[in-house]
PDB file of N, CA and C in Angstrom:
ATOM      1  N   UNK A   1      30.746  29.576   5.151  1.00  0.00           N
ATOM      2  CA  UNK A   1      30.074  29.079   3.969  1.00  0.00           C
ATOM      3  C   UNK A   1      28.610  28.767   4.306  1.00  0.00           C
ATOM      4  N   UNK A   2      27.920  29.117   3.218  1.00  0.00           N
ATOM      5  CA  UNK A   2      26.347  29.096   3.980  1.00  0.00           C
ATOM      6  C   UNK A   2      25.898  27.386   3.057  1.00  0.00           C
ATOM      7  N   UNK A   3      24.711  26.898   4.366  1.00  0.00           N
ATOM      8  CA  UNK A   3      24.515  25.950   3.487  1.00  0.00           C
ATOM      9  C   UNK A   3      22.782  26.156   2.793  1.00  0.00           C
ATOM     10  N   UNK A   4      23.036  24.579   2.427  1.00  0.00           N
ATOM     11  CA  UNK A   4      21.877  25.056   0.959  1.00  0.00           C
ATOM     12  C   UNK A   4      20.323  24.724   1.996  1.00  0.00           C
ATOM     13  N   UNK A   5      19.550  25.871   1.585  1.00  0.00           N
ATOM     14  CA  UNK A   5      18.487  25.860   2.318  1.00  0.00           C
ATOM     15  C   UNK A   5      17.429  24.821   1.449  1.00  0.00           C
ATOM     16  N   UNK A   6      16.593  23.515   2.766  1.00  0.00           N
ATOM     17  CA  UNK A   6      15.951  22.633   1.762  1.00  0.00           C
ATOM     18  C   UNK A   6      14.699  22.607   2.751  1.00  0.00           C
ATOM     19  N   UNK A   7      14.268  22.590   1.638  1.00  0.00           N
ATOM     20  CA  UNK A   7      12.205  22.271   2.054  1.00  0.00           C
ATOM     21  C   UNK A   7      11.755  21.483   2.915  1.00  0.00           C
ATOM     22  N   UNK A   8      10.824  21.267   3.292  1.00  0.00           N
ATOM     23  CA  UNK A   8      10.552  20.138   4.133  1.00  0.00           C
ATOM     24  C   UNK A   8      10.500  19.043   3.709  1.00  0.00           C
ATOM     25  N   UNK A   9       9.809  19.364   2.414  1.00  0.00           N
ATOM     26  CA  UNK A   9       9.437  17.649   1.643  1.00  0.00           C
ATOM     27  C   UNK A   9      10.916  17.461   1.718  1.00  0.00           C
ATOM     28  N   UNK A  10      11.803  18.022   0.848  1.00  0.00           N
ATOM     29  CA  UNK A  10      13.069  17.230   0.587  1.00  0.00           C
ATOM     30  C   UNK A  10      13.464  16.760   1.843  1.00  0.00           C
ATOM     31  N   UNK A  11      13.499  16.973   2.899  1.00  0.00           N
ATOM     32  CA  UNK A  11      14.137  16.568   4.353  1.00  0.00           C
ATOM     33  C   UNK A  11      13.667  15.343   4.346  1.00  0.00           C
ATOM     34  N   UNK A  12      12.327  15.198   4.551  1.00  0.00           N
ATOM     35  CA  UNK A  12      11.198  13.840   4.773  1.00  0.00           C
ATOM     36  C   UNK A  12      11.615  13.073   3.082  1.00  0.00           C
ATOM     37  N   UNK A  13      11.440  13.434   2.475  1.00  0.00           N
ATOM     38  CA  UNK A  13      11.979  12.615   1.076  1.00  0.00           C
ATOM     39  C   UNK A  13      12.988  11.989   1.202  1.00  0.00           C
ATOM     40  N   UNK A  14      14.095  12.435   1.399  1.00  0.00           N
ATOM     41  CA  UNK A  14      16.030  12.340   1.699  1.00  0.00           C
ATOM     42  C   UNK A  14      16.508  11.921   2.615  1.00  0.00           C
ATOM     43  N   UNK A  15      16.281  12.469   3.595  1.00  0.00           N
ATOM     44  CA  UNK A  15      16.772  11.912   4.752  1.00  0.00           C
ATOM     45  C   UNK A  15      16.606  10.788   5.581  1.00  0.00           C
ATOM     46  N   UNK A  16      17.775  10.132   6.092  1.00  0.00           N
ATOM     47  CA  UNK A  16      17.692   8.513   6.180  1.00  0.00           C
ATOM     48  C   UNK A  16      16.801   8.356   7.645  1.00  0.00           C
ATOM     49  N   UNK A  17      16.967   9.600   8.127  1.00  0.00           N
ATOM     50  CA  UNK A  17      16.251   8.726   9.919  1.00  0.00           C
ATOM     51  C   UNK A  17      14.143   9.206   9.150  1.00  0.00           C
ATOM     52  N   UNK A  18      14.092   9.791   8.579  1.00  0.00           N
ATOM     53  CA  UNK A  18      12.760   9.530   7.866  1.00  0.00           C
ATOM     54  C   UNK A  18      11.978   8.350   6.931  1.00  0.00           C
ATOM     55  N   UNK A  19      12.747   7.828   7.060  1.00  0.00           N
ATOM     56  CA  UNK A  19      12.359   6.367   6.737  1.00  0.00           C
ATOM     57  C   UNK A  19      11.401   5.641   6.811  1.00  0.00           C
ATOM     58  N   UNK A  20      11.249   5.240   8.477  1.00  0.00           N
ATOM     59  CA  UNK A  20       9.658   4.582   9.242  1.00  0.00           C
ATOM     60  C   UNK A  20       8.521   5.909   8.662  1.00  0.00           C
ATOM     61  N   UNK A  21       9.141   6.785   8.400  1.00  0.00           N
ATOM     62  CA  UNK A  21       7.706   7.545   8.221  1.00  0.00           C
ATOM     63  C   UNK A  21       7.236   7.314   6.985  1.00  0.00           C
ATOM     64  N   UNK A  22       7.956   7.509   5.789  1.00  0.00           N
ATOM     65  CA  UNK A  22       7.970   7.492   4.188  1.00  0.00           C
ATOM     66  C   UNK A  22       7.114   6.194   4.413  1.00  0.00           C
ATOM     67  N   UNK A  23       7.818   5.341   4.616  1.00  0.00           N
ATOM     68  CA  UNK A  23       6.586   3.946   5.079  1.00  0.00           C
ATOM     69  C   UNK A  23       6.065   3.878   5.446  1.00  0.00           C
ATOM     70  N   UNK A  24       5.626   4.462   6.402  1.00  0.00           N
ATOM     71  CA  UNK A  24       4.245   4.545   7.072  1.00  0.00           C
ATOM     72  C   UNK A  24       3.302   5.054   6.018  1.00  0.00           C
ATOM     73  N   UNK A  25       3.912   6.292   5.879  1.00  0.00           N
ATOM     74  CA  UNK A  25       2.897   7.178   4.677  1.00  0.00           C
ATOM     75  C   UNK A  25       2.138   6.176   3.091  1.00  0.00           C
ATOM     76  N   UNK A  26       3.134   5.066   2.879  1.00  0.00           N
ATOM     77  CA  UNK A  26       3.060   4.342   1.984  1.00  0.00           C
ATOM     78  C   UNK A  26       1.904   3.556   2.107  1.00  0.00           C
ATOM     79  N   UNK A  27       1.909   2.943   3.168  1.00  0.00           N
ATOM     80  CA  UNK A  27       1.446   2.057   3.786  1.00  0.00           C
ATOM     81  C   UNK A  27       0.193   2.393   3.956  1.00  0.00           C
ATOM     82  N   UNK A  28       0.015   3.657   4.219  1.00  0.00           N
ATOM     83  CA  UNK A  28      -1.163   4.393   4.576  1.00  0.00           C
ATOM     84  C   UNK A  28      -1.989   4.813   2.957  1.00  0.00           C
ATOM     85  N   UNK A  29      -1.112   5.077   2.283  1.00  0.00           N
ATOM     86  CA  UNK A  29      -1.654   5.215   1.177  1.00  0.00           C
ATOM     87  C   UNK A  29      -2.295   4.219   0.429  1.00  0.00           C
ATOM     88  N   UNK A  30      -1.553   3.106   0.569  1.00  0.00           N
ATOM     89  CA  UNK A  30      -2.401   1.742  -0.003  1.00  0.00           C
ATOM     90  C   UNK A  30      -4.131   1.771   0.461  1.00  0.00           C
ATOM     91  N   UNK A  31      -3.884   1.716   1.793  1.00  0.00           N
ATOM     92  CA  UNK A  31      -5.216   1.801   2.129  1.00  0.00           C
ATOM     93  C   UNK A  31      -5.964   2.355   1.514  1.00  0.00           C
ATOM     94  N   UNK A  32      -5.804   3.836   1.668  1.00  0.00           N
ATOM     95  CA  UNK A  32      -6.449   5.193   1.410  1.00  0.00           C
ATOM     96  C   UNK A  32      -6.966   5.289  -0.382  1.00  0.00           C
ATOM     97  N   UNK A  33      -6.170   4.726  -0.938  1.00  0.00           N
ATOM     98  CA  UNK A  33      -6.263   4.358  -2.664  1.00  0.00           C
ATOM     99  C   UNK A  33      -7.023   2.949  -3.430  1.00  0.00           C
ATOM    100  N   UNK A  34      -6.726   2.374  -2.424  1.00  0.00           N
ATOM    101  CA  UNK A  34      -7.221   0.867  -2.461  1.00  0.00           C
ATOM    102  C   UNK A  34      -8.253   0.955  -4.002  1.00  0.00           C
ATOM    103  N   UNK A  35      -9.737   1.613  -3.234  1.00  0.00           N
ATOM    104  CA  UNK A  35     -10.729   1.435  -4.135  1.00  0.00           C
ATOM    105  C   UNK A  35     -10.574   2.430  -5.704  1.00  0.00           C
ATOM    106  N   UNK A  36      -9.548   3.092  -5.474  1.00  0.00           N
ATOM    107  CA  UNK A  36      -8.849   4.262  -6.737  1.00  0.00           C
ATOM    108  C   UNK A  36      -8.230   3.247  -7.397  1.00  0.00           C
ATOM    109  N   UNK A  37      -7.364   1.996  -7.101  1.00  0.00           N
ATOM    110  CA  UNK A  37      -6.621   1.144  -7.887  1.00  0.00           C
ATOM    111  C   UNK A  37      -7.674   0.045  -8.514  1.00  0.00           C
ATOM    112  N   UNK A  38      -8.332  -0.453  -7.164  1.00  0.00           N
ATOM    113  CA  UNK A  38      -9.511  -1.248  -7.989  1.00  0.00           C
ATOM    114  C   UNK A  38     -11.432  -1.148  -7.268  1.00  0.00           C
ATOM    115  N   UNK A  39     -11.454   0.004  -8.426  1.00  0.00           N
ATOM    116  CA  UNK A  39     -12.868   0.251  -8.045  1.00  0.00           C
ATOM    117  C   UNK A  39     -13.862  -0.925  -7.840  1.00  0.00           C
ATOM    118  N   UNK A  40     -13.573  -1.845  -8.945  1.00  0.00           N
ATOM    119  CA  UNK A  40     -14.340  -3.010  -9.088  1.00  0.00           C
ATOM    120  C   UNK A  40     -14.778  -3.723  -7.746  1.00  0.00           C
ATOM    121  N   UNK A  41     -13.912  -3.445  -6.382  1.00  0.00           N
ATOM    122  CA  UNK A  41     -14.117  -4.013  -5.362  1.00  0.00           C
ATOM    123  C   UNK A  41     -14.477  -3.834  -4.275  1.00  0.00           C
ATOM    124  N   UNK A  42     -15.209  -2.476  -4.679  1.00  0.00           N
ATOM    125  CA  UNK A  42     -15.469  -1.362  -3.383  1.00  0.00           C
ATOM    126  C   UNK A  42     -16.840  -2.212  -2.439  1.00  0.00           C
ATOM    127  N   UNK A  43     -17.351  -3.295  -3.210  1.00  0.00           N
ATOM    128  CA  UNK A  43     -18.715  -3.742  -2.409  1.00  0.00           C
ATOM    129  C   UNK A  43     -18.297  -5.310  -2.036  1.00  0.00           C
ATOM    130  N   UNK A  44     -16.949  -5.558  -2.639  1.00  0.00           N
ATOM    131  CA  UNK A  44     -16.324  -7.311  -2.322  1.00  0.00           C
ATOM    132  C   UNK A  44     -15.338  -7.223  -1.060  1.00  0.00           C
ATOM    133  N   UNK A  45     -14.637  -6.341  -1.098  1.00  0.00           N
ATOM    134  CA  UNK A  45     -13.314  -6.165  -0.419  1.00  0.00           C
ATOM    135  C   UNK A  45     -13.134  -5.084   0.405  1.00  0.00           C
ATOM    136  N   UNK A  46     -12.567  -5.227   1.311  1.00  0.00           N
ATOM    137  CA  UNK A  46     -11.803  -3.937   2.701  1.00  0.00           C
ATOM    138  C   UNK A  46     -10.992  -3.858   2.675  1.00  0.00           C
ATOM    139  N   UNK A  47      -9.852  -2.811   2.268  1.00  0.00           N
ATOM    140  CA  UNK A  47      -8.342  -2.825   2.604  1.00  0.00           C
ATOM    141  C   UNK A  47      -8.350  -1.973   4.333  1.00  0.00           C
ATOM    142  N   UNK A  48      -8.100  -3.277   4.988  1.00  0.00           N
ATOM    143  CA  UNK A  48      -7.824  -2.580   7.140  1.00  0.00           C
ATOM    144  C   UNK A  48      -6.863  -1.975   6.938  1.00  0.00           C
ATOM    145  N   UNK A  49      -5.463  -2.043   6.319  1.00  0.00           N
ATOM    146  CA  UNK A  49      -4.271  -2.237   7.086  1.00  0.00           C
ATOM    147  C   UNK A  49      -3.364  -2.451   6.090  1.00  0.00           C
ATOM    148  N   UNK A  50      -1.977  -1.811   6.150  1.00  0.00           N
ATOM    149  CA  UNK A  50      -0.590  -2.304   5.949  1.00  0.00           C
ATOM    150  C   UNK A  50       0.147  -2.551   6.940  1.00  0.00           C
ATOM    151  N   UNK A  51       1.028  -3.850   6.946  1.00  0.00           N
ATOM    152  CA  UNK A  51       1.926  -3.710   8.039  1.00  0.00           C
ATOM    153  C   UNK A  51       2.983  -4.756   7.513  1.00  0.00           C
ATOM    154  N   UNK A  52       4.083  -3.895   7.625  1.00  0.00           N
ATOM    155  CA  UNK A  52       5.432  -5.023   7.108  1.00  0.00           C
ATOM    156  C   UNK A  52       5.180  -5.380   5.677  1.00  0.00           C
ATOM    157  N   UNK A  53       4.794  -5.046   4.973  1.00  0.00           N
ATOM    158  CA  UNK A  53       4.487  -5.378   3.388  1.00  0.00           C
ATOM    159  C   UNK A  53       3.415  -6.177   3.070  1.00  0.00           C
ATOM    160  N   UNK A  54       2.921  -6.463   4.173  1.00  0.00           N
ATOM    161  CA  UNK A  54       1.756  -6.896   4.265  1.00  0.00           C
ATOM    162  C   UNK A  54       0.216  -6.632   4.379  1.00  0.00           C
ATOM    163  N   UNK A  55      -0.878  -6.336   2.844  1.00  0.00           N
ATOM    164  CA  UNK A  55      -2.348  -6.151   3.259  1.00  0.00           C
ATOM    165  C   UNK A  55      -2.785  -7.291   3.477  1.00  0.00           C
ATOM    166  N   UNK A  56      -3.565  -6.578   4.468  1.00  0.00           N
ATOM    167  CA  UNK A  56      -5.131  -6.926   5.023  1.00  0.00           C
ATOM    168  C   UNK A  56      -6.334  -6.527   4.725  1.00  0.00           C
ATOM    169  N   UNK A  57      -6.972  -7.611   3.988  1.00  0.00           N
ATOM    170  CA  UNK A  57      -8.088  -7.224   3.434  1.00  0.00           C
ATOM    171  C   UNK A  57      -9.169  -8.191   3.922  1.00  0.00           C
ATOM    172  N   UNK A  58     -10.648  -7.312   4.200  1.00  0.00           N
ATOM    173  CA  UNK A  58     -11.753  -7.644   5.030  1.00  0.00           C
ATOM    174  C   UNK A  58     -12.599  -8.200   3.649  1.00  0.00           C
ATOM    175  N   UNK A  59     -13.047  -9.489   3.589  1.00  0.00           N
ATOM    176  CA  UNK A  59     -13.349 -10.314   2.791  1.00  0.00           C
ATOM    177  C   UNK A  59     -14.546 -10.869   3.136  1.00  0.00           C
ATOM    178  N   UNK A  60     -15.773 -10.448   3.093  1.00  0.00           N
ATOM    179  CA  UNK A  60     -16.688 -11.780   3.508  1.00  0.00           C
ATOM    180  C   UNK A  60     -17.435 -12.403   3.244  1.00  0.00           C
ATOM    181  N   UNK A  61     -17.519 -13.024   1.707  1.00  0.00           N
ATOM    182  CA  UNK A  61     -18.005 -13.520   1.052  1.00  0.00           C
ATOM    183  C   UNK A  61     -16.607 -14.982   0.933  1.00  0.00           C
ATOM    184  N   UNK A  62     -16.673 -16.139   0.896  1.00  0.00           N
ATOM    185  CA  UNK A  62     -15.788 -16.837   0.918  1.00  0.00           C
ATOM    186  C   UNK A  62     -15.830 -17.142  -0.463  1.00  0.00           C
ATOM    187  N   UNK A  63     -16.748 -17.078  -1.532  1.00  0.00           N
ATOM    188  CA  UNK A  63     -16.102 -17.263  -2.935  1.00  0.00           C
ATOM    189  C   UNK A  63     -15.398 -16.545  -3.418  1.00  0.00           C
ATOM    190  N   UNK A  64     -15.557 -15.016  -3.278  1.00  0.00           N
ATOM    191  CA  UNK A  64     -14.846 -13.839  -3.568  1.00  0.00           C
ATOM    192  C   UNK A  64     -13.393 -13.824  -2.563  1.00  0.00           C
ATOM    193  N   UNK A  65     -13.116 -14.304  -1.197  1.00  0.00           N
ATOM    194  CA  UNK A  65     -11.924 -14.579  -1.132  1.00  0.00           C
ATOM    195  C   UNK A  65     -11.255 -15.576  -1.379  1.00  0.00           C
ATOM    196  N   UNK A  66     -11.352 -16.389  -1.843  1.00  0.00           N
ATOM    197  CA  UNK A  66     -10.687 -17.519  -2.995  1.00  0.00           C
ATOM    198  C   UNK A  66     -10.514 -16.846  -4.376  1.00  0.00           C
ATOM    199  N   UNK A  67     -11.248 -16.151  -4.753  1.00  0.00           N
ATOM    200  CA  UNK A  67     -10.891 -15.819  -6.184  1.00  0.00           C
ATOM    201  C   UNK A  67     -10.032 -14.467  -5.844  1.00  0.00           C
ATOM    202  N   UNK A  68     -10.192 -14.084  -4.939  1.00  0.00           N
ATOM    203  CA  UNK A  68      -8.522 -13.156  -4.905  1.00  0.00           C
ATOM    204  C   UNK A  68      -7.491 -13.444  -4.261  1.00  0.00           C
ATOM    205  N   UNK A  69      -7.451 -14.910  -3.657  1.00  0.00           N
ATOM    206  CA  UNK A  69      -6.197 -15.264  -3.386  1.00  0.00           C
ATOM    207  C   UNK A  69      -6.081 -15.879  -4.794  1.00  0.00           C
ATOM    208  N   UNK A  70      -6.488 -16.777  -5.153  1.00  0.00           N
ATOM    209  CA  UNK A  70      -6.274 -16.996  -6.719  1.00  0.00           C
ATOM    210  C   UNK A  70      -5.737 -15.453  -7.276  1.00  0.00           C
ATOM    211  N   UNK A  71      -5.767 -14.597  -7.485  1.00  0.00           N
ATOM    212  CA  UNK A  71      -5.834 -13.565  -8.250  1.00  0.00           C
ATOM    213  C   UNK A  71      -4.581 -12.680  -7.017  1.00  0.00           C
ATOM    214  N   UNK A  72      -3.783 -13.064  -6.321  1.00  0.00           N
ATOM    215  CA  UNK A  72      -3.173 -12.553  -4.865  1.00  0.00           C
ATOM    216  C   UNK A  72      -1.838 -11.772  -5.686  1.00  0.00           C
ATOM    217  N   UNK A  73      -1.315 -12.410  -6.713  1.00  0.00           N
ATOM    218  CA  UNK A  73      -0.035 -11.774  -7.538  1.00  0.00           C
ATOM    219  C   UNK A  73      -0.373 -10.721  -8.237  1.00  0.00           C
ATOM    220  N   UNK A  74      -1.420 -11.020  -9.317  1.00  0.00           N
ATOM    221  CA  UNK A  74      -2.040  -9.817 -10.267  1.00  0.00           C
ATOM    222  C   UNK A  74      -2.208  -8.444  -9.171  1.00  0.00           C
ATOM    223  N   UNK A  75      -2.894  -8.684  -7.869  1.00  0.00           N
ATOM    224  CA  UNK A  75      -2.789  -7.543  -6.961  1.00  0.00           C
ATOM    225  C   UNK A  75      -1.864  -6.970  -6.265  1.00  0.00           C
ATOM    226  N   UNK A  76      -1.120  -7.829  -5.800  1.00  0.00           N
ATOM    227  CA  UNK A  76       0.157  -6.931  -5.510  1.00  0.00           C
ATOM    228  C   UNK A  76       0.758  -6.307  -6.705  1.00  0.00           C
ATOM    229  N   UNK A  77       1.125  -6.991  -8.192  1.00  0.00           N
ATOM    230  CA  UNK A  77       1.827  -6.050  -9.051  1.00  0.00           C
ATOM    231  C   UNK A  77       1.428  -4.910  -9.137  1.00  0.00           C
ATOM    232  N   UNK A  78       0.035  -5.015  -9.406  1.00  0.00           N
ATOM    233  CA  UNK A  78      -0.876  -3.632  -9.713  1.00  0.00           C
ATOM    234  C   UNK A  78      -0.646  -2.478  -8.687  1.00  0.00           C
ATOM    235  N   UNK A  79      -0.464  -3.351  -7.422  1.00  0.00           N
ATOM    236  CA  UNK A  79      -0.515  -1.701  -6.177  1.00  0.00           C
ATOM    237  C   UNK A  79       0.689  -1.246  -6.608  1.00  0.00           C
ATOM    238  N   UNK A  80       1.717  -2.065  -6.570  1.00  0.00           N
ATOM    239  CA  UNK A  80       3.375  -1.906  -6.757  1.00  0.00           C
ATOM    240  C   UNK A  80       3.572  -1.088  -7.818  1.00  0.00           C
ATOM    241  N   UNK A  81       2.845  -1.653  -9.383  1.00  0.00           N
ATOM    242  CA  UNK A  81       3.052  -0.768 -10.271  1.00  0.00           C
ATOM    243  C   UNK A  81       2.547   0.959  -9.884  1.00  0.00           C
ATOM    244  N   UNK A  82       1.306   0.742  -9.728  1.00  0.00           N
ATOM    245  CA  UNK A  82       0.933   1.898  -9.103  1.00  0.00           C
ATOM    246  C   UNK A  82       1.645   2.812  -7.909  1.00  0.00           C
ATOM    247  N   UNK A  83       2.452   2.728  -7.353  1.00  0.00           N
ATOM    248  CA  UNK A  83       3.199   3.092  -6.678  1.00  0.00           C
ATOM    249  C   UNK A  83       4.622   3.616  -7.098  1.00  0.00           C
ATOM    250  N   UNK A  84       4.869   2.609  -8.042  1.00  0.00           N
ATOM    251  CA  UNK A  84       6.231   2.429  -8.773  1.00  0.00           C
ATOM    252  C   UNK A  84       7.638   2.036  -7.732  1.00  0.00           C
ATOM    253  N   UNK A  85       6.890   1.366  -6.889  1.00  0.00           N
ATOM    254  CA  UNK A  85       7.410   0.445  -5.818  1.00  0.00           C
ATOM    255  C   UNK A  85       7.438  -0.289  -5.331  1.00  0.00           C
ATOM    256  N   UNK A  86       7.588  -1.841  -4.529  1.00  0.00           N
ATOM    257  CA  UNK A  86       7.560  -2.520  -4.256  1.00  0.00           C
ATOM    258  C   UNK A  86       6.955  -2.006  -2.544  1.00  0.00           C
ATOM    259  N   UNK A  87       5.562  -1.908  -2.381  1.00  0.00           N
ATOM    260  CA  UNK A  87       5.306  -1.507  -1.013  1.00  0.00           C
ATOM    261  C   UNK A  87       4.397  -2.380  -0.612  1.00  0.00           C
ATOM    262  N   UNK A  88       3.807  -3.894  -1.146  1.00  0.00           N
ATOM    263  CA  UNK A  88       3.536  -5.176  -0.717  1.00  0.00           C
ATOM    264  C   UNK A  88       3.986  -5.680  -1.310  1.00  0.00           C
ATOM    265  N   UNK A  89       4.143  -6.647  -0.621  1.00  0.00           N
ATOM    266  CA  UNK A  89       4.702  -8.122  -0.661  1.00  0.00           C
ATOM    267  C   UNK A  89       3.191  -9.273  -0.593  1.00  0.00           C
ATOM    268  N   UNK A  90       2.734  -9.206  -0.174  1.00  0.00           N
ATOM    269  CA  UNK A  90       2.130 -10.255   0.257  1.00  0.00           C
ATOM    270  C   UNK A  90       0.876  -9.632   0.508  1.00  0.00           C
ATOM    271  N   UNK A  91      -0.800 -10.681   0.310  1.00  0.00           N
ATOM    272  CA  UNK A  91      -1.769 -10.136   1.548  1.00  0.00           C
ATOM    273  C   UNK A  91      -2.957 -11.387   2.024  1.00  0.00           C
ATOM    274  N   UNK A  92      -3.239 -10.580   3.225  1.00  0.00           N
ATOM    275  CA  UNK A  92      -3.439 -11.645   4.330  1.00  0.00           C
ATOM    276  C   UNK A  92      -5.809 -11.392   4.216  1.00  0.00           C
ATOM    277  N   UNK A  93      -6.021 -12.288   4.252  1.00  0.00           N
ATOM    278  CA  UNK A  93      -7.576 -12.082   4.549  1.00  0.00           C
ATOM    279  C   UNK A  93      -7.947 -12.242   5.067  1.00  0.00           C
ATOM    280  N   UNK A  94      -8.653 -11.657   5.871  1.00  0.00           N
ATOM    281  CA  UNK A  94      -9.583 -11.331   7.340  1.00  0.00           C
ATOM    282  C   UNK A  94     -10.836 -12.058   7.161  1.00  0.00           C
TER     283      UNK A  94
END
């Protein structure tokens, strides 16, 4: 019986030991999109890093990082929605 021939994406999509990667890739994408989700912040904010559901963002103005930890929920929904996943949790300022 022959079996069913599958793509690469589907392998990396589907398959369970691909996992750390799909996340990684996620993770990586936050970054990489950051200023695509919120342009408004391309001259306030740095997205370094995902790690563990966790961004890191390079902040150095200290009024502007108070008003986005104030503002810390509205941003995670937005990446999440944008994603249509839950790929932060939380983020940390540098």
């Amino acid at each position: 019986m022959r079996k069913e021939i599958k793509s690469i994406k589907d392998i990396i999509d589907r398959e369970k030991e691909f996992e750390k990667l799909r996340i990684k890739a996620k993770e990586h994408d936050v970054v990489e999109k950051f200023y695509e989700i919120f342009p408004d912040l391309v001259k306030v904010a740095e997205a370094k890093k995902v790690e563990k559901g966790k961004l890191f963002l390079r902040v150095e103005n200290s009024v502007w990082r108070s008003e986005l930890n104030f503002k810390q929920s509205l941003i995670v929904k937005k990446i999440n929605r944008y994603f249509n996943e839950e790929v932060i949790e939380t983020i940390k300022f540098l």
